[in-house]
N, C-alpha and C. Protein backbone atom coordinates (compact mmCIF):
# COMPACT_ATOMS: atom_id res chain seq x y z
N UNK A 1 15.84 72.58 -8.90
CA UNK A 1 16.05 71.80 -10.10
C UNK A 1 16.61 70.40 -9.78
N UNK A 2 17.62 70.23 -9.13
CA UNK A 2 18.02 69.56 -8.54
C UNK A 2 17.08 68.14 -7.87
N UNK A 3 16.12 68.62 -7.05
CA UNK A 3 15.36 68.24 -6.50
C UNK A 3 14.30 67.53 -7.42
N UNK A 4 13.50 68.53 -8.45
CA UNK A 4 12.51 67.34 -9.43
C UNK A 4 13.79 66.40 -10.47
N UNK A 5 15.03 66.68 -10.34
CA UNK A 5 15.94 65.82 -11.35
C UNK A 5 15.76 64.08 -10.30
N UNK A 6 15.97 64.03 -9.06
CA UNK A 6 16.19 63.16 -8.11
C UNK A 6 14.92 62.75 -8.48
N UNK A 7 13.44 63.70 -8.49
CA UNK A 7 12.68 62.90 -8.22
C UNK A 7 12.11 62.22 -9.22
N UNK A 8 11.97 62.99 -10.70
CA UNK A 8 12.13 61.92 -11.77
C UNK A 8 13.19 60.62 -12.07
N UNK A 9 14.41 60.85 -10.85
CA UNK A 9 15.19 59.51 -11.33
C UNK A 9 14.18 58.64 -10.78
N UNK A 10 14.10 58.94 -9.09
CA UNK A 10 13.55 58.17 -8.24
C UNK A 10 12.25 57.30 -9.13
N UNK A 11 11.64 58.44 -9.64
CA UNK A 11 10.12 57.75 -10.48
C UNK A 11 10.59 56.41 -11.49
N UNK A 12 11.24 56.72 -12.03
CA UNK A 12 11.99 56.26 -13.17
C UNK A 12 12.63 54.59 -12.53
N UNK A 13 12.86 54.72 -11.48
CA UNK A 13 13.74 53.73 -10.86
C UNK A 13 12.57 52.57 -10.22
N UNK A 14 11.95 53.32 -10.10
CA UNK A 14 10.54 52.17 -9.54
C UNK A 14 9.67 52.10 -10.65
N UNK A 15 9.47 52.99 -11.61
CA UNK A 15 9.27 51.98 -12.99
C UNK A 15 9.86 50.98 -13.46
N UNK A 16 11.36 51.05 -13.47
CA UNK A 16 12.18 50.11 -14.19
C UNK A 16 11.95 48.78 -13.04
N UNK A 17 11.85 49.31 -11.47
CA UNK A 17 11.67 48.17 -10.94
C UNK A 17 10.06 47.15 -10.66
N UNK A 18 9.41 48.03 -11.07
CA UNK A 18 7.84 46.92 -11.18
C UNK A 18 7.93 46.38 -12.41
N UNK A 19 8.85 46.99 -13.75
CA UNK A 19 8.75 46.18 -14.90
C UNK A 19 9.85 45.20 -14.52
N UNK A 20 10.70 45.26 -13.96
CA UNK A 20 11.32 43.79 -13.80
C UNK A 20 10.47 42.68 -13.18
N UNK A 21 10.23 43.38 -12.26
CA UNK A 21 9.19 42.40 -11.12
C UNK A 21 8.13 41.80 -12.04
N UNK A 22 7.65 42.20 -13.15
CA UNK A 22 6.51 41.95 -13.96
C UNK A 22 6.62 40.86 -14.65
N UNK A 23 8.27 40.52 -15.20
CA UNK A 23 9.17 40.46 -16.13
C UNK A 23 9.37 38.58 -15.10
N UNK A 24 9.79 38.87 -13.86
CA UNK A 24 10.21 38.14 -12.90
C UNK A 24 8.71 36.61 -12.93
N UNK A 25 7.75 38.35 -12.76
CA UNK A 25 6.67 36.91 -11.98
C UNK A 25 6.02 36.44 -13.50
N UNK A 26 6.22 36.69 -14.42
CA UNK A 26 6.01 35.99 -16.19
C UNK A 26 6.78 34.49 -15.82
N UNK A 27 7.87 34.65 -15.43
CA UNK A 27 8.72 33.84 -15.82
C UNK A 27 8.33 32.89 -15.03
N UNK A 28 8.36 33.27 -13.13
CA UNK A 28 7.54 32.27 -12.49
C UNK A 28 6.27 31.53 -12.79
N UNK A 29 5.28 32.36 -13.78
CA UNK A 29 4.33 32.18 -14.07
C UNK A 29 4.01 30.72 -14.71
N UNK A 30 5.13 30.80 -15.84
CA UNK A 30 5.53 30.35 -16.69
C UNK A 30 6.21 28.67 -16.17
N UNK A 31 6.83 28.79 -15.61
CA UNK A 31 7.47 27.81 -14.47
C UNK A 31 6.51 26.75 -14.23
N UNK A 32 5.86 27.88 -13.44
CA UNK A 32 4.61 27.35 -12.73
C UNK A 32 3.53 25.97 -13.74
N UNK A 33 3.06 26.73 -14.88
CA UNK A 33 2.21 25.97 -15.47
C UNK A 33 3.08 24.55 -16.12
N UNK A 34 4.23 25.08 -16.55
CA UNK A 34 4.74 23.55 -17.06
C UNK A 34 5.13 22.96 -15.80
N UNK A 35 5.13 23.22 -14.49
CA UNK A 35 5.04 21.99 -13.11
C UNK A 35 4.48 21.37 -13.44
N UNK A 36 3.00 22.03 -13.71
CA UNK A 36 1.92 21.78 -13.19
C UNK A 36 1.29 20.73 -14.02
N UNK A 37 1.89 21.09 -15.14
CA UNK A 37 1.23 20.02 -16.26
C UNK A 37 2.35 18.89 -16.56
N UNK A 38 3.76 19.53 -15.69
CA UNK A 38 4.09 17.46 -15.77
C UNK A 38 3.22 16.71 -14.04
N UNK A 39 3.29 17.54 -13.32
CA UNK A 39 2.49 16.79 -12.04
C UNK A 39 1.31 16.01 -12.79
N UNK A 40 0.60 16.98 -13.85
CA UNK A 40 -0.79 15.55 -13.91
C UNK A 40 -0.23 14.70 -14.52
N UNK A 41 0.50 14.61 -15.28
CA UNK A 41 1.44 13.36 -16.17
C UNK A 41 2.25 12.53 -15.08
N UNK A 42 2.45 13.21 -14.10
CA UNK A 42 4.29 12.49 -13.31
C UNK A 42 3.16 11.11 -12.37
N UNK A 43 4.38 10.22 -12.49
CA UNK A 43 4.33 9.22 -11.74
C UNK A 43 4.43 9.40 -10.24
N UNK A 44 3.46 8.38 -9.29
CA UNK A 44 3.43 8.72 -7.73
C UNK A 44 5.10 9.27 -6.99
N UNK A 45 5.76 8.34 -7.39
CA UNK A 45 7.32 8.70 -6.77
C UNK A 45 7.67 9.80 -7.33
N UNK A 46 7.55 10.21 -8.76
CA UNK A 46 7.95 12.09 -9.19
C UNK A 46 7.03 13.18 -8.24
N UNK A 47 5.84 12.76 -8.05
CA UNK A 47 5.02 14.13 -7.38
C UNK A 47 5.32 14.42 -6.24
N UNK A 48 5.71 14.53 -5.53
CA UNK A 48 6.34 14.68 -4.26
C UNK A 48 7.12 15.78 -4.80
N UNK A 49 8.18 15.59 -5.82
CA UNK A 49 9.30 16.73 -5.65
C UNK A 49 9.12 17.66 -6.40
N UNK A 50 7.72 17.55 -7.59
CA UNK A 50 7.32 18.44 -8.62
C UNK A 50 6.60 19.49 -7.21
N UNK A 51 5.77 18.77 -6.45
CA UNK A 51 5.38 19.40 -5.72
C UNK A 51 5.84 20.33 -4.96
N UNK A 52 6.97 19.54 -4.26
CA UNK A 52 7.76 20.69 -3.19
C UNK A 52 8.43 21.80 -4.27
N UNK A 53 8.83 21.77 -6.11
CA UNK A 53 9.28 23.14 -6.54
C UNK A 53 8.23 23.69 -7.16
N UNK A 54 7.15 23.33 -6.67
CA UNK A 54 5.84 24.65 -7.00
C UNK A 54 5.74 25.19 -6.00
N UNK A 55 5.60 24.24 -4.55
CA UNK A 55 5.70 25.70 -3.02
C UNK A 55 6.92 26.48 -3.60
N UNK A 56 7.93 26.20 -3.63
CA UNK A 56 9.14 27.04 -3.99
C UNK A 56 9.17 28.25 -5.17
N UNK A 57 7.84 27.68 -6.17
CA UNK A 57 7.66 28.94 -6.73
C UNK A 57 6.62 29.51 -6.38
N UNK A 58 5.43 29.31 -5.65
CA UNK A 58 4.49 30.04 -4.84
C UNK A 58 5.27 30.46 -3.91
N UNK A 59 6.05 30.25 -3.11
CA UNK A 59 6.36 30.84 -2.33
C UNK A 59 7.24 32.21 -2.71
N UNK A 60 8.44 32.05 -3.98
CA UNK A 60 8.64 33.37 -4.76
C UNK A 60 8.17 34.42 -5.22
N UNK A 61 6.66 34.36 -5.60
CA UNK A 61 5.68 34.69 -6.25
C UNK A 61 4.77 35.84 -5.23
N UNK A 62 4.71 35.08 -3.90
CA UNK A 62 4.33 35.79 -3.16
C UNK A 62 5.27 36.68 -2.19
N UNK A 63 6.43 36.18 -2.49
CA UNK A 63 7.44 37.52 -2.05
C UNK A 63 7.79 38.31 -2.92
N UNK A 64 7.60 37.97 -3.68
CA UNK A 64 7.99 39.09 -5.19
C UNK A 64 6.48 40.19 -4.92
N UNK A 65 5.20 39.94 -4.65
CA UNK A 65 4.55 40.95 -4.44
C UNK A 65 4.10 41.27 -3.19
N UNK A 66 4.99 41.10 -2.46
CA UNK A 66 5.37 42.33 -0.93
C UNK A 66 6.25 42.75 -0.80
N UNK A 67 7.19 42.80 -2.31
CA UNK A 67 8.43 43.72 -1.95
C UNK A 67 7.79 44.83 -2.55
């Protein structure tokens, strides 16, 4: 008994954790497109740094799905 109690937590616990993760990469998602749409607006001297915090959220994005 014991044993399927652990393993429904266990189940339970990596549900709650892909819905965060889901929850996580929305938000990056989200991030992402308003960069993206001041980069086509931003002036030469702004794109540079809009740029370097989109690697920073590609780069989240893709560690968020290899954990």
């Amino acid at each position: 008994m014991k044993k399927i109690y652990a393993n429904n937590q266990n189940m339970l616990q990596e549900d709650n954790k892909e819905k965060e993760d889901e929850d996580i990469m929305a938000q990056l998602q989200k991030k992402l497109k308003i960069l993206e749409a001041k980069l086509s607006h931003a002036k030469e001297s702004e794109k540079a740094a809009i740029q370097a915090q989109i690697g920073v959220l590609l780069s989240q994005m893709v560690s968020l799905l290899d954990t």
